[in-house]
N, C-alpha and C. Protein backbone atom coordinates (compact mmCIF):
# COMPACT_ATOMS: atom_id res chain seq x y z
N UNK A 1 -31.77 -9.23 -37.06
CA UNK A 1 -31.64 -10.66 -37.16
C UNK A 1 -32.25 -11.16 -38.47
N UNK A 2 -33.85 -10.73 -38.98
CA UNK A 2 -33.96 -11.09 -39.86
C UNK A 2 -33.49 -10.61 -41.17
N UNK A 3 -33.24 -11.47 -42.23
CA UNK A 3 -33.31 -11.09 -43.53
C UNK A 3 -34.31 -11.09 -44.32
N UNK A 4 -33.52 -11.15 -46.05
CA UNK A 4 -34.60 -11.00 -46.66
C UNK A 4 -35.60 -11.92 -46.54
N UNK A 5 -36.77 -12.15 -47.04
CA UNK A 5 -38.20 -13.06 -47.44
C UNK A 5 -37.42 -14.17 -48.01
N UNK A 6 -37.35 -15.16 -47.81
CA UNK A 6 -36.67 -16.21 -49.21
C UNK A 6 -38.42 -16.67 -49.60
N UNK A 7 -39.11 -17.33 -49.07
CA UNK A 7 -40.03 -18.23 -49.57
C UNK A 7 -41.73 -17.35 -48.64
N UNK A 8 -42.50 -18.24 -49.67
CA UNK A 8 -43.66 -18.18 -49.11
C UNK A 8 -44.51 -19.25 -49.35
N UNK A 9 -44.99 -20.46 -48.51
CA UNK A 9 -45.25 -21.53 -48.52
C UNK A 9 -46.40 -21.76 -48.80
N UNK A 10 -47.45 -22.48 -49.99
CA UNK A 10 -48.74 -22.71 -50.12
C UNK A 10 -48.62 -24.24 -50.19
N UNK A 11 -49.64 -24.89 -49.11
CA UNK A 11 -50.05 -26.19 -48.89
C UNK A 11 -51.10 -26.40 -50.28
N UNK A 12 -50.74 -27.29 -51.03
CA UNK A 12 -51.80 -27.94 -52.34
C UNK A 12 -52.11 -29.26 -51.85
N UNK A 13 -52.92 -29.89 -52.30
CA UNK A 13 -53.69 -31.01 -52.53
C UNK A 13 -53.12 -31.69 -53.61
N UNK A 14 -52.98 -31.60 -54.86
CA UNK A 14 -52.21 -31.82 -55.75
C UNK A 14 -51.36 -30.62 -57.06
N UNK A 15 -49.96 -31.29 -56.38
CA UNK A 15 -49.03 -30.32 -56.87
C UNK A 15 -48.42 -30.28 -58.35
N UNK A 16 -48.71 -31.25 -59.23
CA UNK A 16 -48.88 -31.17 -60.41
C UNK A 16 -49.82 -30.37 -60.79
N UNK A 17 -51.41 -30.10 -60.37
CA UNK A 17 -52.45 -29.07 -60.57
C UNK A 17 -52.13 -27.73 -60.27
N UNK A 18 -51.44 -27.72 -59.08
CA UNK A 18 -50.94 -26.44 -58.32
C UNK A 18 -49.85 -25.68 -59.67
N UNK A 19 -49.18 -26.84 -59.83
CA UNK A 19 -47.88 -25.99 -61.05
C UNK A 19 -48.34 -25.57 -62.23
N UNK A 20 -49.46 -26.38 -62.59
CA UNK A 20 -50.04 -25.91 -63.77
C UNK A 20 -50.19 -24.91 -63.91
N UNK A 21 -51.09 -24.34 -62.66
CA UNK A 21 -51.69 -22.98 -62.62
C UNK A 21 -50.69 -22.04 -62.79
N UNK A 22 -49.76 -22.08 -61.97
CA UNK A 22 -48.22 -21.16 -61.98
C UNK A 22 -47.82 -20.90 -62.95
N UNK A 23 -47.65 -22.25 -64.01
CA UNK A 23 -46.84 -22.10 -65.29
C UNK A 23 -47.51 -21.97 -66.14
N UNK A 24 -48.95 -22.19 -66.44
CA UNK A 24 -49.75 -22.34 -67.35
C UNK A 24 -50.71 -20.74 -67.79
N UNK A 25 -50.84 -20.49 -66.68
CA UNK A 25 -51.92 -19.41 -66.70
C UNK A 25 -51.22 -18.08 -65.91
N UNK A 26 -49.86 -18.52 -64.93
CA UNK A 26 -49.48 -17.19 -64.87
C UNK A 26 -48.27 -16.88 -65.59
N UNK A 27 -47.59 -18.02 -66.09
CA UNK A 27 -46.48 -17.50 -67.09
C UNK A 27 -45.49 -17.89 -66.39
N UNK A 28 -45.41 -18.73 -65.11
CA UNK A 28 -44.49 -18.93 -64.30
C UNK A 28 -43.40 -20.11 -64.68
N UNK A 29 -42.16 -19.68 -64.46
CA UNK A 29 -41.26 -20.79 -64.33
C UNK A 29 -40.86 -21.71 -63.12
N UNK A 30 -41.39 -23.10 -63.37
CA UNK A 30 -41.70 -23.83 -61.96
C UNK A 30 -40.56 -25.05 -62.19
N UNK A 31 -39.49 -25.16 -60.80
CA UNK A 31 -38.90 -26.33 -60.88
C UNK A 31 -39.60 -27.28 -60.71
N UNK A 32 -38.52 -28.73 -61.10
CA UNK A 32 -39.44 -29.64 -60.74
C UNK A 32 -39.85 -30.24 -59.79
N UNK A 33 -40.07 -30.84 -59.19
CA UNK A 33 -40.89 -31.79 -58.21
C UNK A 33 -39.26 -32.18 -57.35
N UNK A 34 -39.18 -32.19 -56.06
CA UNK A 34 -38.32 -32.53 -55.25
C UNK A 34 -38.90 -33.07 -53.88
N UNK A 35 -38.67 -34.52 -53.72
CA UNK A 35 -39.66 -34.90 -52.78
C UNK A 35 -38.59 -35.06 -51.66
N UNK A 36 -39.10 -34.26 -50.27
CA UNK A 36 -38.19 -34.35 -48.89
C UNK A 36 -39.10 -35.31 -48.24
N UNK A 37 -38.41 -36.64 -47.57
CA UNK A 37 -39.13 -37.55 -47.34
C UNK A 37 -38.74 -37.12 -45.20
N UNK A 38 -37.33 -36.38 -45.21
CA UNK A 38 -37.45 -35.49 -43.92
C UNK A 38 -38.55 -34.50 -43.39
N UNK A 39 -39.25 -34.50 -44.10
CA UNK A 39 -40.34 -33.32 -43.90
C UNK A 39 -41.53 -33.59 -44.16
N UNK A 40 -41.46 -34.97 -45.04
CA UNK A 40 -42.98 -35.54 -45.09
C UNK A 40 -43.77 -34.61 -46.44
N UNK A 41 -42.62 -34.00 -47.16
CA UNK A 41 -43.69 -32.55 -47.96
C UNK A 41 -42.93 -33.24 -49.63
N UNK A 42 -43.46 -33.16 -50.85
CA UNK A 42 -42.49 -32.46 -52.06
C UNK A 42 -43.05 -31.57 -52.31
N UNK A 43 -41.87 -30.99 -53.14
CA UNK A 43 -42.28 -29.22 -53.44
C UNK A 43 -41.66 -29.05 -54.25
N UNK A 44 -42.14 -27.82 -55.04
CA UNK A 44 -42.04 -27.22 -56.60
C UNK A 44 -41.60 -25.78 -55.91
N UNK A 45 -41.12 -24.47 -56.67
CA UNK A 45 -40.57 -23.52 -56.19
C UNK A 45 -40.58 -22.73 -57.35
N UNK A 46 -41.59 -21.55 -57.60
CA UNK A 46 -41.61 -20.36 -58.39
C UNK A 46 -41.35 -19.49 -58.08
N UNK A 47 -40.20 -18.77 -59.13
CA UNK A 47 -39.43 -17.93 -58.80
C UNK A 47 -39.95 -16.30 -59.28
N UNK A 48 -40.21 -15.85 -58.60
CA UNK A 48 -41.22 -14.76 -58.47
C UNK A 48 -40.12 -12.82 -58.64
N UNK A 49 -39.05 -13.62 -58.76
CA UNK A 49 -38.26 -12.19 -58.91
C UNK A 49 -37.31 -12.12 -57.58
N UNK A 50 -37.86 -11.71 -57.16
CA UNK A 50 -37.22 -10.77 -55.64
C UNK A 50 -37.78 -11.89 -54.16
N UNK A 51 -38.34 -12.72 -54.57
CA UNK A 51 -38.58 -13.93 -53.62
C UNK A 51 -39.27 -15.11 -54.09
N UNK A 52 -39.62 -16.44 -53.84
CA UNK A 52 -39.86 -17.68 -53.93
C UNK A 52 -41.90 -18.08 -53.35
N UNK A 53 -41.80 -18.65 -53.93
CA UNK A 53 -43.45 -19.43 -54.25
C UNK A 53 -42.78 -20.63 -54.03
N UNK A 54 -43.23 -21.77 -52.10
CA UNK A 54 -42.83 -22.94 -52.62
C UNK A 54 -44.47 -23.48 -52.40
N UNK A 55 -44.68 -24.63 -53.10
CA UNK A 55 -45.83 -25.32 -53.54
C UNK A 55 -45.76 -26.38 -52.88
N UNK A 56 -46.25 -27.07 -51.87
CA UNK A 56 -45.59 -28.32 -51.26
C UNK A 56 -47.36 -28.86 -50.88
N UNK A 57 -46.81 -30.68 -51.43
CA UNK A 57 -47.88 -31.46 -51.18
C UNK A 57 -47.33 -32.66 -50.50
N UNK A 58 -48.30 -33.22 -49.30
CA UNK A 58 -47.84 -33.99 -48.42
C UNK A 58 -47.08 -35.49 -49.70
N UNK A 59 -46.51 -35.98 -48.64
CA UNK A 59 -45.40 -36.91 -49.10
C UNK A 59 -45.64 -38.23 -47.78
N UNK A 60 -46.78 -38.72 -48.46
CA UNK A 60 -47.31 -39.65 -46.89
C UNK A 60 -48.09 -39.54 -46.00
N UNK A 61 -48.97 -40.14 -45.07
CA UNK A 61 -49.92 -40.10 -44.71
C UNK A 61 -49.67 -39.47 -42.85
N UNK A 62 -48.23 -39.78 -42.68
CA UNK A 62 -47.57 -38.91 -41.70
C UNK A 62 -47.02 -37.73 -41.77
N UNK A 63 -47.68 -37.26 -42.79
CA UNK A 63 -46.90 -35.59 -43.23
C UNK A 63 -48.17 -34.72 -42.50
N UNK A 64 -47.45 -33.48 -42.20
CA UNK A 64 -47.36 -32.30 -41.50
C UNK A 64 -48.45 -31.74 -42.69
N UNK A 65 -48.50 -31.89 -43.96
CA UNK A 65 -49.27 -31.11 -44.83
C UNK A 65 -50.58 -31.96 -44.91
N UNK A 66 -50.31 -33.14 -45.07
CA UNK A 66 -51.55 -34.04 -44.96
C UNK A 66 -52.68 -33.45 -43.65
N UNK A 67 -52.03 -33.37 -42.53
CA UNK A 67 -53.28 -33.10 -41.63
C UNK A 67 -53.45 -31.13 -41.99
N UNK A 68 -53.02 -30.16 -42.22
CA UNK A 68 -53.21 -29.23 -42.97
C UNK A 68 -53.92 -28.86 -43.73
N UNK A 69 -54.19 -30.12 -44.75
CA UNK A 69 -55.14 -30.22 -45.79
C UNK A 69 -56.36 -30.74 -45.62
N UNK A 70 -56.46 -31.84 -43.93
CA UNK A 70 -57.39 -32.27 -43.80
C UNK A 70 -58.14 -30.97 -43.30
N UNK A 71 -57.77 -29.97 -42.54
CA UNK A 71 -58.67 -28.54 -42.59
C UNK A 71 -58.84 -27.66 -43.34
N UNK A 72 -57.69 -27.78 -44.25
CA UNK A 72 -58.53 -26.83 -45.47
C UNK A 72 -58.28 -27.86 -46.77
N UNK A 73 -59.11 -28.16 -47.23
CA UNK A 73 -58.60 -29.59 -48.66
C UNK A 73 -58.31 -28.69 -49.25
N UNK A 74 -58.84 -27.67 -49.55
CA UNK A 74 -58.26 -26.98 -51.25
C UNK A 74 -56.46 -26.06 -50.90
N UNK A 75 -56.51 -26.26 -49.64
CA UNK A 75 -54.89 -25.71 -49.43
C UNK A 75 -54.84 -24.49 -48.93
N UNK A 76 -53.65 -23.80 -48.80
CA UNK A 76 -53.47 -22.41 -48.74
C UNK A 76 -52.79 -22.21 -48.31
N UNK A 77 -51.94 -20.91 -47.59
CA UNK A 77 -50.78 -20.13 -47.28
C UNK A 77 -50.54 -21.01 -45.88
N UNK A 78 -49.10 -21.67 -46.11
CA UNK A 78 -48.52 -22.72 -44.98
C UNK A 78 -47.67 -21.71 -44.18
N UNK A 79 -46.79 -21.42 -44.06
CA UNK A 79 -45.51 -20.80 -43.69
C UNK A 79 -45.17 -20.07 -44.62
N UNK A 80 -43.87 -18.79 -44.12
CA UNK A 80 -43.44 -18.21 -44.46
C UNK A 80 -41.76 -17.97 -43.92
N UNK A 81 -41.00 -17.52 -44.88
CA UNK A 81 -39.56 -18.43 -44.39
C UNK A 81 -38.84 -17.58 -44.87
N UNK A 82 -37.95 -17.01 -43.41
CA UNK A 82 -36.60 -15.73 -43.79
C UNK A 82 -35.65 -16.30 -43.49
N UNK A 83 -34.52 -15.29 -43.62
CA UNK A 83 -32.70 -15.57 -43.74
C UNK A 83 -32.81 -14.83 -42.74
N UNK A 84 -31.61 -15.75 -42.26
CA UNK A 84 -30.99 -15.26 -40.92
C UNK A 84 -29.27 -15.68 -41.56
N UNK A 85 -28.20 -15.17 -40.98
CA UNK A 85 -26.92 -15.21 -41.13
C UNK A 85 -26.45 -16.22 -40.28
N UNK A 86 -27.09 -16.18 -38.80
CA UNK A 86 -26.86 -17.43 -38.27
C UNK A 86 -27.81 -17.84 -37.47
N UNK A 87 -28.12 -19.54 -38.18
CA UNK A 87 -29.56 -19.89 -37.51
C UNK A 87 -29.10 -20.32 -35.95
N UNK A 88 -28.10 -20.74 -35.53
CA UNK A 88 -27.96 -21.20 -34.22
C UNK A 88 -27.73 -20.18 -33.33
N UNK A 89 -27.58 -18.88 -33.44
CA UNK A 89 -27.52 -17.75 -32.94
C UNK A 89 -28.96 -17.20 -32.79
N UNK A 90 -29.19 -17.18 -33.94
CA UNK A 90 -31.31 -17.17 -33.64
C UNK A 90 -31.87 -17.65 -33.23
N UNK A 91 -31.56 -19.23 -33.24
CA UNK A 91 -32.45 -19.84 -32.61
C UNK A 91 -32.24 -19.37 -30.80
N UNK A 92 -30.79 -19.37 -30.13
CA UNK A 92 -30.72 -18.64 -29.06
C UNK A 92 -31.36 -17.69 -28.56
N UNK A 93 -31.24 -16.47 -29.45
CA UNK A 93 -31.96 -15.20 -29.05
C UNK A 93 -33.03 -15.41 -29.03
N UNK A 94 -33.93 -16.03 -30.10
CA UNK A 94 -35.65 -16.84 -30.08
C UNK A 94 -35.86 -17.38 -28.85
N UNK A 95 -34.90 -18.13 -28.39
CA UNK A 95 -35.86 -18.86 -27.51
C UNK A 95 -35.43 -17.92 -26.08
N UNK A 96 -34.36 -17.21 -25.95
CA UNK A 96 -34.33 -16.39 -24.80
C UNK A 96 -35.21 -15.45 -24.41
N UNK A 97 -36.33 -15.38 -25.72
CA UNK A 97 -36.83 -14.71 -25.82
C UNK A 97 -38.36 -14.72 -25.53
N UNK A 98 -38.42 -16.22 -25.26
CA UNK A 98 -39.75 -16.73 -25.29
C UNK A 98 -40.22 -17.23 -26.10
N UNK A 99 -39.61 -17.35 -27.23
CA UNK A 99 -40.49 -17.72 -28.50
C UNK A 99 -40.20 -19.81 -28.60
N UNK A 100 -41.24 -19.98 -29.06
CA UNK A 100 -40.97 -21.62 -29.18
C UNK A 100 -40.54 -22.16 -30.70
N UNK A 101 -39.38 -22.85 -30.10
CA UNK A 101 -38.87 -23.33 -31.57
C UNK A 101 -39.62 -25.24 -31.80
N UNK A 102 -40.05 -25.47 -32.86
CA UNK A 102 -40.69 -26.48 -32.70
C UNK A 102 -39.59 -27.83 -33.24
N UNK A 103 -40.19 -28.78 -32.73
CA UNK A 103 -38.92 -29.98 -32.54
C UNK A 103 -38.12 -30.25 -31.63
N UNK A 104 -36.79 -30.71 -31.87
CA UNK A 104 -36.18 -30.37 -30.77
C UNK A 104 -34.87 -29.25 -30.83
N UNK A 105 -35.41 -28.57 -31.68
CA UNK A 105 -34.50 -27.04 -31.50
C UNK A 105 -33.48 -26.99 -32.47
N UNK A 106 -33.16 -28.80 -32.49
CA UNK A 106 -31.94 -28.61 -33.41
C UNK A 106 -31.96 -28.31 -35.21
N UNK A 107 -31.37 -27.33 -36.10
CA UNK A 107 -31.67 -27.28 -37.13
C UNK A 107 -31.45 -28.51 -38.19
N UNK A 108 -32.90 -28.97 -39.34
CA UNK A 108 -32.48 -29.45 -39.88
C UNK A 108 -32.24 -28.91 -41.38
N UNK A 109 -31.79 -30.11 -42.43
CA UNK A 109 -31.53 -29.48 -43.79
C UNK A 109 -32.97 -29.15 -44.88
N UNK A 110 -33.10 -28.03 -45.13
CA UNK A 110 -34.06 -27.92 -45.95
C UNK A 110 -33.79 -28.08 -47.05
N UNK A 111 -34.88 -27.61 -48.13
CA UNK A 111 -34.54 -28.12 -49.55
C UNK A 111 -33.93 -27.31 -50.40
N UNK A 112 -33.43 -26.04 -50.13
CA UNK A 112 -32.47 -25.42 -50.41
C UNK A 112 -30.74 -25.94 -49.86
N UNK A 113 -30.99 -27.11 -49.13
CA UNK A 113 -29.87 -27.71 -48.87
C UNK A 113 -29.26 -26.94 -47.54
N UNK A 114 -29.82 -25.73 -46.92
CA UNK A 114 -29.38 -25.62 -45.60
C UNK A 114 -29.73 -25.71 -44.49
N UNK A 115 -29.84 -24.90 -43.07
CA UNK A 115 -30.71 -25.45 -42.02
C UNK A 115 -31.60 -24.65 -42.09
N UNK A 116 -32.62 -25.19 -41.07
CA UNK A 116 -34.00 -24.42 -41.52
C UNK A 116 -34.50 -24.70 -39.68
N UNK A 117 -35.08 -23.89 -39.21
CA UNK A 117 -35.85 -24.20 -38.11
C UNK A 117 -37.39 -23.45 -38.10
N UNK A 118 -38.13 -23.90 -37.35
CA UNK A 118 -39.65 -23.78 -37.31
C UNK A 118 -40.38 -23.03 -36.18
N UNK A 119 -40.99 -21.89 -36.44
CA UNK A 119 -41.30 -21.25 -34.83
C UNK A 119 -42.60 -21.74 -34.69
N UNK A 120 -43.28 -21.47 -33.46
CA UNK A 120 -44.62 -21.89 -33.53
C UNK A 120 -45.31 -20.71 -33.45
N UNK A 121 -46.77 -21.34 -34.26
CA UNK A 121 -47.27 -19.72 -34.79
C UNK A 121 -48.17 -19.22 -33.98
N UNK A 122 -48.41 -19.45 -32.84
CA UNK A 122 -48.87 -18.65 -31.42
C UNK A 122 -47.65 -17.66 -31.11
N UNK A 123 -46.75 -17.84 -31.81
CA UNK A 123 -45.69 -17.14 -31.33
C UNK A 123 -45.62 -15.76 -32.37
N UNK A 124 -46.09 -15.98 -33.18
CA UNK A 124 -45.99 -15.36 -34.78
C UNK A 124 -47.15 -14.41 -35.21
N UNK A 125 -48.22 -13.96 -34.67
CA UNK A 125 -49.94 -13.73 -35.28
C UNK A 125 -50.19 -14.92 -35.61
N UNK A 126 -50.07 -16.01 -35.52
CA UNK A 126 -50.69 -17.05 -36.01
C UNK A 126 -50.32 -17.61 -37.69
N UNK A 127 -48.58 -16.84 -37.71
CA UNK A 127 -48.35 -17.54 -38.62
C UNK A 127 -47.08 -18.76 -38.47
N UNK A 128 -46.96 -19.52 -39.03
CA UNK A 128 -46.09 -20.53 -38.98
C UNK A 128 -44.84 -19.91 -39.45
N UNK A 129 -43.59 -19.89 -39.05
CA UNK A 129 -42.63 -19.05 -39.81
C UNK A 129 -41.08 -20.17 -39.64
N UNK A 130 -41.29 -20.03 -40.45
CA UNK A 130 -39.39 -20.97 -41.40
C UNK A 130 -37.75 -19.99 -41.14
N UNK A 131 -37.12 -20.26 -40.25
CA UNK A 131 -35.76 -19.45 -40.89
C UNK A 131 -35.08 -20.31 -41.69
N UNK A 132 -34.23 -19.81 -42.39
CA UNK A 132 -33.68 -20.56 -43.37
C UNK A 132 -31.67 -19.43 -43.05
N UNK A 133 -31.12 -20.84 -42.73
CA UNK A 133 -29.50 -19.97 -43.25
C UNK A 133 -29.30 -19.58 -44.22
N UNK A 134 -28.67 -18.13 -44.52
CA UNK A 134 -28.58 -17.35 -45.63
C UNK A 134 -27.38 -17.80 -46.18
């Protein structure tokens, strides 16, 4: 079911500082700033070769990263986010499976422009995990 790695998610505090570091000191090429006001997040995305660095800082005081940051301020590793071929088929087998999909199940559009759904990370080792349609 799963595919490759697409992304690996780090929660920042401020994401202009965050890109700096990327582009400045590791040599990284960082898009620009894309703010999802569906998700409460914007995010930057370094392209690391063979998979994705996304950089995402809350977008409002009702964002999902905002209370994230209120436990760790300086940020850190949010989610992590694979391809699947078909997310509504996964999401099936996931949840037949026991696993909890968070929301209400249904996929929405991520910022790669496709669907994306969210497991919960009791379900995961305690990580938060993203599918993303391939």
């Amino acid at each position: 079911m799963l595919g490759r790695l697409n992304h690996v998610a780090i929660a920042v505090p401020d994401l202009a500082a965050a890109s700096a570091v990327y582009r400045d000191t590791l040599g990284a090429r960082v898009t620009e700033p894309q703010a999802l006001p569906e998700h409460g997040v914007t995010v930057v995305f370094i392209d690391v070769g063979n998979t994705k660095i996304e950089l995402l800082e809350p977008l409002g005081e009702g964002s999902p990263i905002a209370a994230f940051l209120a436990k760790s301020p300086s940020g850190g590793m949010h989610h992590v986010c694979y391809e699947v071929d078909d997310i509504l088929a996964a999401r099936d087998h996931l949840k037949a499976s026991g696993a909890r999909v968070l929301g209400d199940g249904s996929p929405r559009i991520g910022a790669h422009g496709k669907p994306v759904l969210f497991l919960h990370p009791k379900d995961f080792q305690g990580t938060l995990v993203e599918l993303e349609q391939a």
